[in-house]
Protein backbone atom coordinates (compact mmCIF):
# COMPACT_ATOMS: atom_id res chain seq x y z
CA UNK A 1 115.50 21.31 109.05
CA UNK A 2 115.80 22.71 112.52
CA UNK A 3 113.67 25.01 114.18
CA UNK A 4 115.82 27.68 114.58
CA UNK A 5 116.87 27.37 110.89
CA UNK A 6 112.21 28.13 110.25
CA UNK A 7 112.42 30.85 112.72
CA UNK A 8 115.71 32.49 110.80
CA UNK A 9 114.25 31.59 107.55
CA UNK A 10 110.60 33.16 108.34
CA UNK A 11 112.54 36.36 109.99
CA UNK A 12 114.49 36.69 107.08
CA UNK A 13 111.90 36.15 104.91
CA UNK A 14 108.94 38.45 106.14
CA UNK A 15 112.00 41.21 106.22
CA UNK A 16 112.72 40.89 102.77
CA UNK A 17 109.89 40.78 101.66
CA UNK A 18 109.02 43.88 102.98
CA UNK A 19 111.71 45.68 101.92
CA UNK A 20 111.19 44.34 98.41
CA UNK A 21 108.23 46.87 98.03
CA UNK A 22 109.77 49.42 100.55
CA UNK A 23 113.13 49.65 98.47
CA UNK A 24 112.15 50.32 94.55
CA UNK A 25 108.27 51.49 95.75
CA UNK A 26 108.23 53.70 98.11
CA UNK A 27 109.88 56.74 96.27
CA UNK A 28 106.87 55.35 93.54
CA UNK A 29 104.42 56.06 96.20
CA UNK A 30 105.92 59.61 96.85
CA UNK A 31 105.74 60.42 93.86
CA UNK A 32 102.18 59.82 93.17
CA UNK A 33 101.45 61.63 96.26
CA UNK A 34 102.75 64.30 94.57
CA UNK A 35 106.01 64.94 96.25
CA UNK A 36 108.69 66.81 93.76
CA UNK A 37 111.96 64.95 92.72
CA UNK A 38 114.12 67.29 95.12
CA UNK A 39 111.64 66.38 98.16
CA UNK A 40 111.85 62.44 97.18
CA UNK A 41 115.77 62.65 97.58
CA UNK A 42 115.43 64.50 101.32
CA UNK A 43 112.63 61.81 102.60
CA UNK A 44 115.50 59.28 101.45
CA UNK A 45 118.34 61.14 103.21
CA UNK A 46 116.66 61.44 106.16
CA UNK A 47 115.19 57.73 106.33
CA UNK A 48 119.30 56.92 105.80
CA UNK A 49 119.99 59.37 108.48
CA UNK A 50 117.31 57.75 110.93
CA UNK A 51 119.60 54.52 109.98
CA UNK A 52 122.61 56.72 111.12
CA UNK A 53 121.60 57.29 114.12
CA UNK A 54 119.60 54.53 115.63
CA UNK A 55 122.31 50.98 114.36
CA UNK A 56 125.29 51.63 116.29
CA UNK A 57 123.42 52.42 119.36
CA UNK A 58 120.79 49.20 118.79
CA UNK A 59 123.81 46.77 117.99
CA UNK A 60 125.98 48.26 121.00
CA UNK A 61 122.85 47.01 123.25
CA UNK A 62 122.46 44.03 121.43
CA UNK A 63 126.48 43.30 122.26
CA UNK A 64 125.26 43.76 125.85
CA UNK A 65 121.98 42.32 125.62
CA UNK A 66 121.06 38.73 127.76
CA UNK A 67 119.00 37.48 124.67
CA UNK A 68 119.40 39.03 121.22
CA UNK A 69 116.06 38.86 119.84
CA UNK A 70 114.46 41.57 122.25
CA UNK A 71 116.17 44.76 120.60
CA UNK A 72 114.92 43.24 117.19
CA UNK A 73 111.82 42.84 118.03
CA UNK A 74 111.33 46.35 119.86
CA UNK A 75 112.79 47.75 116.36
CA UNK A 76 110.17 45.97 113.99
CA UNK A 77 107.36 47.34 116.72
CA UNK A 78 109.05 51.38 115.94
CA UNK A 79 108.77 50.51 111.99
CA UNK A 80 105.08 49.08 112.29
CA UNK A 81 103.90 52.07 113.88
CA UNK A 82 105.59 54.27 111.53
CA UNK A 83 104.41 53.13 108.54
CA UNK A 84 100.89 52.63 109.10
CA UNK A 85 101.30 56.55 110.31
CA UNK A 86 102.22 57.20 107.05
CA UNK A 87 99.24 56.51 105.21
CA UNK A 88 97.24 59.27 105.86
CA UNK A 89 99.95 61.84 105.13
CA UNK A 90 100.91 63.53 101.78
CA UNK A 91 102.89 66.88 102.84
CA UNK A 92 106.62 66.55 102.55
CA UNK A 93 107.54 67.75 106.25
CA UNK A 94 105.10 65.35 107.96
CA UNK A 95 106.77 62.51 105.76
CA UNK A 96 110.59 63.52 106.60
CA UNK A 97 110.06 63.05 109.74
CA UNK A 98 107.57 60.00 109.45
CA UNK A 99 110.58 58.41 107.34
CA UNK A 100 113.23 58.95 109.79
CA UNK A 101 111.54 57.30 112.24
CA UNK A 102 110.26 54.15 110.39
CA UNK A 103 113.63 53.62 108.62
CA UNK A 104 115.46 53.76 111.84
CA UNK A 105 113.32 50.90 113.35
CA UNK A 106 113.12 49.00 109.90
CA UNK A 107 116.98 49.53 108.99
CA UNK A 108 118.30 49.31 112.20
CA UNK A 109 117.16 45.64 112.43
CA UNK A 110 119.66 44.29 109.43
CA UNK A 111 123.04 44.56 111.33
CA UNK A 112 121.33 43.05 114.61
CA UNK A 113 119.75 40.20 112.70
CA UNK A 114 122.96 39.82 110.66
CA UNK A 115 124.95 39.47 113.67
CA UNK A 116 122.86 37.21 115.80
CA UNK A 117 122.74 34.68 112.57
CA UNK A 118 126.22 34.85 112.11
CA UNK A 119 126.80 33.85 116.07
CA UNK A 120 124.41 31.02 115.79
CA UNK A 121 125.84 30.08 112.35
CA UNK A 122 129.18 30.17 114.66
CA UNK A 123 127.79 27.56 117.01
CA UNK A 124 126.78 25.56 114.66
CA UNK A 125 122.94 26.00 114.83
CA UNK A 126 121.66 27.08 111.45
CA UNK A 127 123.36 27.70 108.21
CA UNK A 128 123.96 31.36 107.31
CA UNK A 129 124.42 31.33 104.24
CA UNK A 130 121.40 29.69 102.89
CA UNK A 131 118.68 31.24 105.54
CA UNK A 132 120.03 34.95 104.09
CA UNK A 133 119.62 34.14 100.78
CA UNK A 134 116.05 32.35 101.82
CA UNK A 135 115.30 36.94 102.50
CA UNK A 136 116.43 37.72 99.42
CA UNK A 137 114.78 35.09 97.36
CA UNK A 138 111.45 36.80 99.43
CA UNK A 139 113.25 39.78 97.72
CA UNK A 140 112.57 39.04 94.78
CA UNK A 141 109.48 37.49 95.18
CA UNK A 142 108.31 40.89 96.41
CA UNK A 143 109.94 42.81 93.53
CA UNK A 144 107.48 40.82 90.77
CA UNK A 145 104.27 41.12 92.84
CA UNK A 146 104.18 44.51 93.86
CA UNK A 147 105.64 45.69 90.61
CA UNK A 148 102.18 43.89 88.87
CA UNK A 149 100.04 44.89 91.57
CA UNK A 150 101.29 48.35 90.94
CA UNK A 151 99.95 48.23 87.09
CA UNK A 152 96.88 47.31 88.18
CA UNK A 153 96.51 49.03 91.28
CA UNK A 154 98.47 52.39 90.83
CA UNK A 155 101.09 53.41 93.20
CA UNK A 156 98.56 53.72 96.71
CA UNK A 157 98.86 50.12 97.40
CA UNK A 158 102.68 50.24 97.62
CA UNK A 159 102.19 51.38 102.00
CA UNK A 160 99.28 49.16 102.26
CA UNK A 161 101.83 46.24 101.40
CA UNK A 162 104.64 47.80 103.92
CA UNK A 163 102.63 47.72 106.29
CA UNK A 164 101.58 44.32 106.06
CA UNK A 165 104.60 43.13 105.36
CA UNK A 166 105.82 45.43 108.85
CA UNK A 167 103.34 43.07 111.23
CA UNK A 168 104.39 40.02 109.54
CA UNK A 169 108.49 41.31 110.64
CA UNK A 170 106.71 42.08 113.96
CA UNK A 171 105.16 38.56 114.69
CA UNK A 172 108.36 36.32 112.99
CA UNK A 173 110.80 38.59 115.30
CA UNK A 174 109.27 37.94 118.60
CA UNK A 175 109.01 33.66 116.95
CA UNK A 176 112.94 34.35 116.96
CA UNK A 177 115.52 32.34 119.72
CA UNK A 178 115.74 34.32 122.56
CA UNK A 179 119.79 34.24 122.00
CA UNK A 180 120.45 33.81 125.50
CA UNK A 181 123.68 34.42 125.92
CA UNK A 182 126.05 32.32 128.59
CA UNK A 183 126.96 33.37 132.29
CA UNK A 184 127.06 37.11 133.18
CA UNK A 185 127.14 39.94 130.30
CA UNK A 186 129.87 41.96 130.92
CA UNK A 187 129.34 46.02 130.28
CA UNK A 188 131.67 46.53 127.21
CA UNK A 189 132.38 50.08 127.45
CA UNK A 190 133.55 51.43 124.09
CA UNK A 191 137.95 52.59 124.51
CA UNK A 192 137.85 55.23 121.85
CA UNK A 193 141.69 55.39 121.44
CA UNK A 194 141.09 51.97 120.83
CA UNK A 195 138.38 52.63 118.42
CA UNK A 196 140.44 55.74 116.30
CA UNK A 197 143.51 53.35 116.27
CA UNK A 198 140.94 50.65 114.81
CA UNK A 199 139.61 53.86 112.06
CA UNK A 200 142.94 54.85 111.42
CA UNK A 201 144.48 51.13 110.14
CA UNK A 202 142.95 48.49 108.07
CA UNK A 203 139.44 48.57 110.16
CA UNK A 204 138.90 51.97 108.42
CA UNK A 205 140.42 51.04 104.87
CA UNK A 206 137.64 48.19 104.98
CA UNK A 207 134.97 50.47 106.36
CA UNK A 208 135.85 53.35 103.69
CA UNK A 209 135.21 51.04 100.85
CA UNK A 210 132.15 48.97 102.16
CA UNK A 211 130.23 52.17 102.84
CA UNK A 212 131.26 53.99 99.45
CA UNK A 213 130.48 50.81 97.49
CA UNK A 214 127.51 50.05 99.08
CA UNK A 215 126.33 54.07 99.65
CA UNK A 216 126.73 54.12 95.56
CA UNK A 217 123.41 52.36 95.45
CA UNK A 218 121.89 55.53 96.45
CA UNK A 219 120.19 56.69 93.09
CA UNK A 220 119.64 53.10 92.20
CA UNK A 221 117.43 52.72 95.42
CA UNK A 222 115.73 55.58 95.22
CA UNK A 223 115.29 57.05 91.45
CA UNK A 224 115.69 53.98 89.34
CA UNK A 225 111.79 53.11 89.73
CA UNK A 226 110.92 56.33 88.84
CA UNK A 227 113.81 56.92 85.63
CA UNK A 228 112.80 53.94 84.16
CA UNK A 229 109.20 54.43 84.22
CA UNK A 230 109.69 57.78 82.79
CA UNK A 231 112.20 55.62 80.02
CA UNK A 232 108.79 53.88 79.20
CA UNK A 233 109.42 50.88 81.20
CA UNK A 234 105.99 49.07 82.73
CA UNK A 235 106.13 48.78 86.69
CA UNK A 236 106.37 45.11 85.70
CA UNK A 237 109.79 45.38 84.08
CA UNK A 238 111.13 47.04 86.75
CA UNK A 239 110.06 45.15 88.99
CA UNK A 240 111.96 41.99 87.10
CA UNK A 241 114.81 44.56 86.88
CA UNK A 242 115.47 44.23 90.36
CA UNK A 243 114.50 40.83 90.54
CA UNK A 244 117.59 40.23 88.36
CA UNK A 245 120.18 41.71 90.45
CA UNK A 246 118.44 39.85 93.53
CA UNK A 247 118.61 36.71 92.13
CA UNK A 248 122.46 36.84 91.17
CA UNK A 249 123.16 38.11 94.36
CA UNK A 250 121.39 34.61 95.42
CA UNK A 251 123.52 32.72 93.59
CA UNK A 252 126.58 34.25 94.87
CA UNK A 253 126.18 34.11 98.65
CA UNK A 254 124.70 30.40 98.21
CA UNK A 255 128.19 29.98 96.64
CA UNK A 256 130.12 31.99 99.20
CA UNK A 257 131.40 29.40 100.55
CA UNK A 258 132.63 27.01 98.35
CA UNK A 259 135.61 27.09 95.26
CA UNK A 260 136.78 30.03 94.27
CA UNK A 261 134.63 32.99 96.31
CA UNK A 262 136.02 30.66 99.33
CA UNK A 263 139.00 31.57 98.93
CA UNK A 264 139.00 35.87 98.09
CA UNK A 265 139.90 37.97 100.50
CA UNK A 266 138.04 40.64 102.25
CA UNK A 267 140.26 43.05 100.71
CA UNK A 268 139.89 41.29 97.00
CA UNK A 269 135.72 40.59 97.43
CA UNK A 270 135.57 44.60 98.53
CA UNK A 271 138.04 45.72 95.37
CA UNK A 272 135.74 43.17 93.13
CA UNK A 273 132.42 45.40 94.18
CA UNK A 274 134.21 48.46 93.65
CA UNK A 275 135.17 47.62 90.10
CA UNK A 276 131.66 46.65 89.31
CA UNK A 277 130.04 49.56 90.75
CA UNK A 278 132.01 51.77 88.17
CA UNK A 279 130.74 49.74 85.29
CA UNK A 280 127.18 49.41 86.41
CA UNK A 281 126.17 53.20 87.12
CA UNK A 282 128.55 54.02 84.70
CA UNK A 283 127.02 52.22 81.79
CA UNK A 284 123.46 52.54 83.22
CA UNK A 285 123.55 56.80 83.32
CA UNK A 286 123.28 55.93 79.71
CA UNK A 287 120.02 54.66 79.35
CA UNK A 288 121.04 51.31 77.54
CA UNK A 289 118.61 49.29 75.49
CA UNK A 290 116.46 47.13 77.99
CA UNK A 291 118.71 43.88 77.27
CA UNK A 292 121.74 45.91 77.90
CA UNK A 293 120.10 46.97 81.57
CA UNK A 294 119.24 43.24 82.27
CA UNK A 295 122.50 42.12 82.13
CA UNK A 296 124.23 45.12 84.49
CA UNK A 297 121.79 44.10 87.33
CA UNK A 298 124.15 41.32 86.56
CA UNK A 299 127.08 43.23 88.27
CA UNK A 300 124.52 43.30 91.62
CA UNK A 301 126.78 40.62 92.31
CA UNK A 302 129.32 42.15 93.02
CA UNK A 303 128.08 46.05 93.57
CA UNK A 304 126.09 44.47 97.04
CA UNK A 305 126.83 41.17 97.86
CA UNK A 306 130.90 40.83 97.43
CA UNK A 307 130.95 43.68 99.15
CA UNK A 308 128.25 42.72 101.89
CA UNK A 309 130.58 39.50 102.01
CA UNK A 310 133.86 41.07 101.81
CA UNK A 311 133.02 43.55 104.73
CA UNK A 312 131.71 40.91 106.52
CA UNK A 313 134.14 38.72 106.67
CA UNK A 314 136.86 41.32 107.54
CA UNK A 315 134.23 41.44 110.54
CA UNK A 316 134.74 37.86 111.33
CA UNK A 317 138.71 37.73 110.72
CA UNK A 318 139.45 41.09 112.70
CA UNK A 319 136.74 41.92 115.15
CA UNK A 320 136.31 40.19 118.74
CA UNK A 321 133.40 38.40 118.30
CA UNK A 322 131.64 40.60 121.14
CA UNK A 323 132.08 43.33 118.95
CA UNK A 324 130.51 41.75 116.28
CA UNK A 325 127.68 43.42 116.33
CA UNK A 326 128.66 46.60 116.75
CA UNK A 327 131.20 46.28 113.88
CA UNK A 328 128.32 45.59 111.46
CA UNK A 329 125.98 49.03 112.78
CA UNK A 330 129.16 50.87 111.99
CA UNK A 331 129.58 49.82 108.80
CA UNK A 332 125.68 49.70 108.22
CA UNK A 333 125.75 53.25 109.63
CA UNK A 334 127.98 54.53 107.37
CA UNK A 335 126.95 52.49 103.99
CA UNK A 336 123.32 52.53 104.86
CA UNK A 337 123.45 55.86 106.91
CA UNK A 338 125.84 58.68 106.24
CA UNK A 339 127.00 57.99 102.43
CA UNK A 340 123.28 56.89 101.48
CA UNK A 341 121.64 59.63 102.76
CA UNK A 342 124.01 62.53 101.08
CA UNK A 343 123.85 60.40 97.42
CA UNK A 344 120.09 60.39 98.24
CA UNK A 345 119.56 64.39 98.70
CA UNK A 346 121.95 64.95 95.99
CA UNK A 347 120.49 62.11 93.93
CA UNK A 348 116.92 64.36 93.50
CA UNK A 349 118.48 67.41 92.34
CA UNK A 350 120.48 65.65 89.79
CA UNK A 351 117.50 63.63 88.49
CA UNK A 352 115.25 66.68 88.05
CA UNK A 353 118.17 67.63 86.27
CA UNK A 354 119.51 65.31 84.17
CA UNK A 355 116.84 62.32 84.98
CA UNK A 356 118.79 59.01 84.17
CA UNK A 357 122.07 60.60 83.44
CA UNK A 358 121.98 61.16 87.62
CA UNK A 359 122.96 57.41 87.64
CA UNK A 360 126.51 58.52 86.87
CA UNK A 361 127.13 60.37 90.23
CA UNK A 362 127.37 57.24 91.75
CA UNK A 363 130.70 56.72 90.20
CA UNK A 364 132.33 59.06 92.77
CA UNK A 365 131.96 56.73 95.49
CA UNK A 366 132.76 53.97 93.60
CA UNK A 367 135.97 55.21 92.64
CA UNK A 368 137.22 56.21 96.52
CA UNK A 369 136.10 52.74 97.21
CA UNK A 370 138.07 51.09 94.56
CA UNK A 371 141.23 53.33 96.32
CA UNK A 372 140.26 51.97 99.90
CA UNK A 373 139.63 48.13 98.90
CA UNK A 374 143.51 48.31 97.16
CA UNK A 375 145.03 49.91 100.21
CA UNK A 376 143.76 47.84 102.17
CA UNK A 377 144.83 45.14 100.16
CA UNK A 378 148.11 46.12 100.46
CA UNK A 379 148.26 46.53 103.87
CA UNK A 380 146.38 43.14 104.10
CA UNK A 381 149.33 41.51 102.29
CA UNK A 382 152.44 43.34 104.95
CA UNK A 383 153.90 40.62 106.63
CA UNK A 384 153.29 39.65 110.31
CA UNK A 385 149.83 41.19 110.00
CA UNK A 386 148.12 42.17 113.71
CA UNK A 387 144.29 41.36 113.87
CA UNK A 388 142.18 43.93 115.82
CA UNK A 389 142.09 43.67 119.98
């Protein structure tokens, strides 16, 4: 094993396990700071909007930057800050803004790291496959011990793990390759004809159903924690809940590559998360038997990573790789951005409402991205087919 494969691998690794906690926890810790249901969904919308705003302008620079690793790096530094700053604060407008900022830093790293792996998987330098899946294995790690720490502990120690998990990000980014890149880097200026012909053709088809596939995680991310405590379900359980859905989603990008999932399209991997999406939230806004819910964080699979795959290699097959980076902010901006942060403001109301039931708004999404992932199919299939300039 390489160097740069232990650098990757420790990045990816001190990420995920961060976001572990961060991901299932942190509405936890909201809660028990006594933040309402309807407050907990607008912190969420506006750490997704922070997202919005700050990945297509870091991946633009890092398309531009000399060595890759420096906007990364500056990122993790904004996220630190931020969440330490949130420990001493329990009123909800303090912790809006406090959760724009950190998520922007801590989000906006994922489609810069992405992209920088994928050019040095490109070149032949480390795997890309494997070292992802070596972050979400930390995933899951994460998802068992803060889930028992939280029994023991209650939900105060959920920050105190962010953060520490937030300097390890810190010290593993700056450990990354400096990603030099070759000869002179020329300014890329964005042609936004260009750009609304890309939206309007099979670009945006791809786009439409990555972000409304992947934005139909929203009450999962942020009110499953808290439904399925209130269901009677230790911190433990769900913790292993998410575990589950992690560890599938192992399995499937270590297989990405080979047999079968080798050979899907973007079009088909995108159609086969939309599919699953509607029978996950579907099923699980009925509050299934605890078997029942073990084996839809089964469909994981397909709900995040075929999709994360499918979108990703549309990326790779369409996109100059210059724009690589760029490409992925869009689409993180959107998924991770725009359609998370409305299903997250929505998401409260309709949990105070209806509690787990809420789960079934997410079939909305998952229904217009079904419609986008068969377009685009179709239009993947017309003969003669022109790649993106």
């Amino acid at each position: 094993m390489n160097s740069q494969v232990i650098r990757f691998a420790a990045y990816f690794g001190a990420f995920y396990l961060t976001l572990g906690v961060f991901l299932p926890y942190f509405p936890v810790w909201l809660e028990g700071r006594g933040i309402s249901a309807e407050w907990i969904g607008w912190i969420g919308a506006a750490g997704y909007a922070g997202r919005l705003l700050v990945s297509p302008l870091g991946a633009r620079l890092s398309d531009r930057a000399k060595f890759q690793r420096r906007p990364i790096a500056a990122l993790a530094l904004v996220s630190l800050v931020a969440f330490i700053m949130h420990l001493p604060v329990s009123s909800p407008w303090p912790l809006l803004a406090l959760a724009l900022l950190a998520s922007a830093g801590f989000f906006g790293q994922i489609p810069l790291a992405d992209a920088f792996a994928m050019r040095e998987s490109r070149a032949g330098a480390i795997p890309f496959g494997p070292v992802r899946a070596f972050g979400s294995a930390a995933f899951v790690l994460a998802n068992f011990a803060a889930g028992a720490l939280l029994d023991l502990t209650g939900s105060e120690s959920v920050m105190v793990f962010v953060s520490t998990g937030a300097a390890l990000i810190v010290l593993t980014a700056f450990a990354l390759p400096n990603g030099k890149s070759e000869g002179e880097v020329p300014d890329r200026r964005i042609d936004w004809v260009q750009f609304g012909r890309m939206v309007r053709g099979p670009f945006g088809l791809a786009l439409l159903a990555s972000a409304c596939v992947q934005g139909a995680h929203g009450f999962y991310y942020f009110f499953s924690a808290i439904a399925w405590a209130e269901m009677g379900h230790s911190q433990l359980i769900i913790g292993a809940l998410w575990a589950t859905g992690v560890v599938i989603e192992i399995v499937f990008l270590w297989w990405s590559g080979k047999g079968i999932l080798a050979r899907l399209t973007p079009a088909q991997l995108l159609g086969l998360g939309a599919a699953g999406s509607i029978i996950r939230w579907g099923f699980t806004a009925l509050g299934p038997p605890l078997p029942v819910l073990f084996g839809l964080q089964l469909l994981h699979a397909l709900t995040f990573a075929a999709t994360y795959l499918g979108f990703l290699r549309f990326a790779i097959d369409s996109i100059p790789e210059s724009h690589t980076a760029t490409a992925q902010a869009v689409n993180s901006a959107l998924s991770g951005g725009l359609v998370m942060a409305l299903a997250a403001a929505v998401s409260g109301y309709f949990y105070a409402w209806v509690g787990v039931g809420g789960f079934a708004l997410m079939l909305f999404p998952s229904i217009i991205g079904l419609i986008a992932a068969i377009a685009l199919h179709r239009v993947s299939a017309l003969p003669q087919r022109e790649k993106i300039d």
